[in-house]
N, C-alpha and C. Protein backbone atom coordinates (compact mmCIF):
# COMPACT_ATOMS: atom_id res chain seq x y z
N UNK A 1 -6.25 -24.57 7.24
CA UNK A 1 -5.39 -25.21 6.26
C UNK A 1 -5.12 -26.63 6.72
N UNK A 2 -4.93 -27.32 5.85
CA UNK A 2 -4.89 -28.85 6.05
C UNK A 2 -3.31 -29.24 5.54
N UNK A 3 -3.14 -30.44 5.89
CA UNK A 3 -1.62 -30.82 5.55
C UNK A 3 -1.90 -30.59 3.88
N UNK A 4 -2.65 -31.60 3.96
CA UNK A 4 -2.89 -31.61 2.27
C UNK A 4 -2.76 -30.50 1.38
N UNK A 5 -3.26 -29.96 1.79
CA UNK A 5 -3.23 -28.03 1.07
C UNK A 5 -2.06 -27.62 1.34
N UNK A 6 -1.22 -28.34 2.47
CA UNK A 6 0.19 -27.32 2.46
C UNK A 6 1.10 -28.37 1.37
N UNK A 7 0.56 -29.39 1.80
CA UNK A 7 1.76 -29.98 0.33
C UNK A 7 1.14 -29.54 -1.08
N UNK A 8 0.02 -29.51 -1.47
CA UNK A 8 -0.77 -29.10 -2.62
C UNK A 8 0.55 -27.81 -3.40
N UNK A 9 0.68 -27.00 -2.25
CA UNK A 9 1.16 -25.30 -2.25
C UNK A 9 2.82 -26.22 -2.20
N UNK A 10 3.25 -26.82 -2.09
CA UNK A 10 5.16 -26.79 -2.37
C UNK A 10 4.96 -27.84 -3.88
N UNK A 11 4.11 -28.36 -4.36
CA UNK A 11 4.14 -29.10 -5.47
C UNK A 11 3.29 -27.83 -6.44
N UNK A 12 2.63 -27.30 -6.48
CA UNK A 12 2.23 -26.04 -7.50
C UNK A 12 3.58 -24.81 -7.74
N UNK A 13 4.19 -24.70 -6.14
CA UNK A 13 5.28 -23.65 -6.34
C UNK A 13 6.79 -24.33 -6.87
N UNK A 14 6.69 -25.46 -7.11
CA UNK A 14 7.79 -25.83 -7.74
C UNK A 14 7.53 -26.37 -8.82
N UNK A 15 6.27 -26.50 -9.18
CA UNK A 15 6.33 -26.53 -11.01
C UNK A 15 6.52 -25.25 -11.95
N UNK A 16 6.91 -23.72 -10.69
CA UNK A 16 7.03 -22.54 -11.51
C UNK A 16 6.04 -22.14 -12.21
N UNK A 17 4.97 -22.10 -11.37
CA UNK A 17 3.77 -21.49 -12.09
C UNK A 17 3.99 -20.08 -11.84
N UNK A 18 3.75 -19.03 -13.00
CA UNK A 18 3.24 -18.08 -12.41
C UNK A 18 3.06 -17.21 -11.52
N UNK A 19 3.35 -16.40 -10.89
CA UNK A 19 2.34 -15.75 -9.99
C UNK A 19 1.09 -15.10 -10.09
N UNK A 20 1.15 -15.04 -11.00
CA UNK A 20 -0.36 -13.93 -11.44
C UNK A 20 -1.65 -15.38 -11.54
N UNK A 21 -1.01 -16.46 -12.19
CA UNK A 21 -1.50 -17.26 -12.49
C UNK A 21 -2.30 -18.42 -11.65
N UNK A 22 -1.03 -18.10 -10.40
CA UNK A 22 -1.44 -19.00 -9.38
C UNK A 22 -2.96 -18.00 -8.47
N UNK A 23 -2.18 -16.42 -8.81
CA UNK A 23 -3.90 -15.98 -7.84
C UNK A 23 -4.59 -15.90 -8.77
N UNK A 24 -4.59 -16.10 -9.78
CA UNK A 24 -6.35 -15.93 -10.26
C UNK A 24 -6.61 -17.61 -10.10
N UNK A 25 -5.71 -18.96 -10.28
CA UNK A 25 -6.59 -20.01 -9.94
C UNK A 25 -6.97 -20.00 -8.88
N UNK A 26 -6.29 -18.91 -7.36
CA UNK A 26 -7.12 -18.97 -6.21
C UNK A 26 -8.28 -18.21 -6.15
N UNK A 27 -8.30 -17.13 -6.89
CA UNK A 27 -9.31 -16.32 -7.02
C UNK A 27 -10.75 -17.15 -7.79
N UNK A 28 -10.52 -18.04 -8.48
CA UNK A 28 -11.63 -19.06 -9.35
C UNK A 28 -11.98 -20.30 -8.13
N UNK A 29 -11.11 -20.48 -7.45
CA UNK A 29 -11.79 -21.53 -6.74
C UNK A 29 -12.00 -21.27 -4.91
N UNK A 30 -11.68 -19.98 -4.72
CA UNK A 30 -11.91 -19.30 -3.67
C UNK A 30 -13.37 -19.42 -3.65
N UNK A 31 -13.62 -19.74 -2.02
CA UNK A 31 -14.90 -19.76 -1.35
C UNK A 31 -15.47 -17.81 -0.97
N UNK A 32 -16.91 -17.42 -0.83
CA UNK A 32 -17.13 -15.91 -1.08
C UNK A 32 -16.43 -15.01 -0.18
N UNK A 33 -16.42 -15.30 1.11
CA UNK A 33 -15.05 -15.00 1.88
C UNK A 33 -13.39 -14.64 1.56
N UNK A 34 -13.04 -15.73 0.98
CA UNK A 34 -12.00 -15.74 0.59
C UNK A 34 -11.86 -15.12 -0.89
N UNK A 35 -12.11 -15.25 -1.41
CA UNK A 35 -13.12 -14.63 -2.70
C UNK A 35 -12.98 -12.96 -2.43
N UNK A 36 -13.51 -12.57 -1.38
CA UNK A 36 -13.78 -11.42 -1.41
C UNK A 36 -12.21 -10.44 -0.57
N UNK A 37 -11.80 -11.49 -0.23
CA UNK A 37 -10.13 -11.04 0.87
C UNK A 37 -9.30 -10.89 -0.14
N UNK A 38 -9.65 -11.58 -1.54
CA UNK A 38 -8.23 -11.78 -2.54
C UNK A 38 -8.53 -10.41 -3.29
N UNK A 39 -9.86 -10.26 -3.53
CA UNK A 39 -10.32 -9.28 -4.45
C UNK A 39 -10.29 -7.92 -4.14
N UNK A 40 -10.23 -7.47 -2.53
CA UNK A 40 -9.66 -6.40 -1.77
C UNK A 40 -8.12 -6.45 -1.85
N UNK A 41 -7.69 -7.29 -1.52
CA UNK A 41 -5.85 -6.86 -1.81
C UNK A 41 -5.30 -7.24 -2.80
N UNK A 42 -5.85 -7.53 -3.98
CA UNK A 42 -5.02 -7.48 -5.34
C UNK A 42 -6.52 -7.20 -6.45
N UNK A 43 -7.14 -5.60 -6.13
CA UNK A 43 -8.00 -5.63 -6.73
C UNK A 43 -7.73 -5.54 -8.41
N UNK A 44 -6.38 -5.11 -8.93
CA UNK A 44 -6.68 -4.70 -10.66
C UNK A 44 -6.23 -6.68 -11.37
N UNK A 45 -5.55 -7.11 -10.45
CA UNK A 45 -6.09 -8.64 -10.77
C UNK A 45 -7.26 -9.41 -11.08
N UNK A 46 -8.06 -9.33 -10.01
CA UNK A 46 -9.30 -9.47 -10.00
C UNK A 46 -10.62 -8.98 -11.32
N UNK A 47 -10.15 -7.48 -11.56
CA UNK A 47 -10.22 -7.02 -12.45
C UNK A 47 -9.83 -7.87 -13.70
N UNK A 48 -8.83 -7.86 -14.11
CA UNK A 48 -8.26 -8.26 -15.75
C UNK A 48 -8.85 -9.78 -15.72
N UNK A 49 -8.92 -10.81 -14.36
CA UNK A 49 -9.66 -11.95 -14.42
C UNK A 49 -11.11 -11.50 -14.74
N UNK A 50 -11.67 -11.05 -14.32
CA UNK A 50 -12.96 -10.77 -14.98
C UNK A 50 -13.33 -10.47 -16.10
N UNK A 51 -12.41 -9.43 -16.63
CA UNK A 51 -12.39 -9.11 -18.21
C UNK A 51 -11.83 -9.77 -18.82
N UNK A 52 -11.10 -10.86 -18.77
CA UNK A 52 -10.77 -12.19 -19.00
C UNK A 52 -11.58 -13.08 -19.21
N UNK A 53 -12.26 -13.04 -18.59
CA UNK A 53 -13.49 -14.23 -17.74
C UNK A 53 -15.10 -13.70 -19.38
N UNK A 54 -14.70 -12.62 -19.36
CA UNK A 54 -15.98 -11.83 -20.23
C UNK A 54 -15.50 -12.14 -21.86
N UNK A 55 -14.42 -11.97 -22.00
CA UNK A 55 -13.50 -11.60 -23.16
C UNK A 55 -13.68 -13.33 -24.44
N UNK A 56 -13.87 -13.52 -25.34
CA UNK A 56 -13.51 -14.38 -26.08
C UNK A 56 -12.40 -14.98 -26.05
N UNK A 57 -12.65 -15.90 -25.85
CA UNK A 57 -10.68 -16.80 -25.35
C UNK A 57 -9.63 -16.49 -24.76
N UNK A 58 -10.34 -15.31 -23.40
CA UNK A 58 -9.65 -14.75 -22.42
C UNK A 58 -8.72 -13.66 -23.25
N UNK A 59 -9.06 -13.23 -24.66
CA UNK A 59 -8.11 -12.15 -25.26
C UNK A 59 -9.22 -10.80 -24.85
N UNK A 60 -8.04 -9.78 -24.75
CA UNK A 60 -8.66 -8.55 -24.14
C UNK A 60 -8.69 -7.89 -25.61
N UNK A 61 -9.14 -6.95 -25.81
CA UNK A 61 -9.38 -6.19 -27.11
C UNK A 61 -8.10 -5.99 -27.16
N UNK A 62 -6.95 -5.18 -26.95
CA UNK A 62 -6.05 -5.02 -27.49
C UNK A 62 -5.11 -5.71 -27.74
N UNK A 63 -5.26 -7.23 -27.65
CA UNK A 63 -4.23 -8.45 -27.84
C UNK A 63 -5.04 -9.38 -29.04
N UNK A 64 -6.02 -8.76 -29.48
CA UNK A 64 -7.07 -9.29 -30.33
C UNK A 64 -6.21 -8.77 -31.99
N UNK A 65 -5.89 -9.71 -32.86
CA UNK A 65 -4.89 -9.17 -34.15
C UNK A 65 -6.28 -9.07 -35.18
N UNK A 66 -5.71 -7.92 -36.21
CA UNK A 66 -6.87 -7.74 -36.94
C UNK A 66 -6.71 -8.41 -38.26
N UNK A 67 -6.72 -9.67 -38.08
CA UNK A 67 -6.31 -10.95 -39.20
C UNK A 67 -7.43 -11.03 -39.91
């Protein structure tokens, strides 16, 4: 970790992002290592990002309205 990355992390956590939000942007820009450490301990995350990732405008079938 670099200074930079630790200030990066007190300016992301005080704009109130998320949590879910903040690991899947680590999970998208995670190196395969790290990548693979996030995806072992928060695997049904990882999950819904993927079916996210697959899904038309990140809507999952059941958030999809039948307009």
């Amino acid at each position: 970790m670099s200074l930079h990355a630790y200030q990066r992390s007190r300016a992301l956590a005080a704009s109130d992002e998320p949590f879910y939000a903040l690991v899947m942007a680590a999970m998208r820009k995670a190196d395969s290592r790290n990548a693979a450490a996030l995806q072992a301990a928060l695997p049904d995350t990882h999950a819904e990002l993927s079916a996210r990732y697959q899904a038309p405008g990140g809507l999952l079938p059941h958030e999809r309205t039948n307009a």
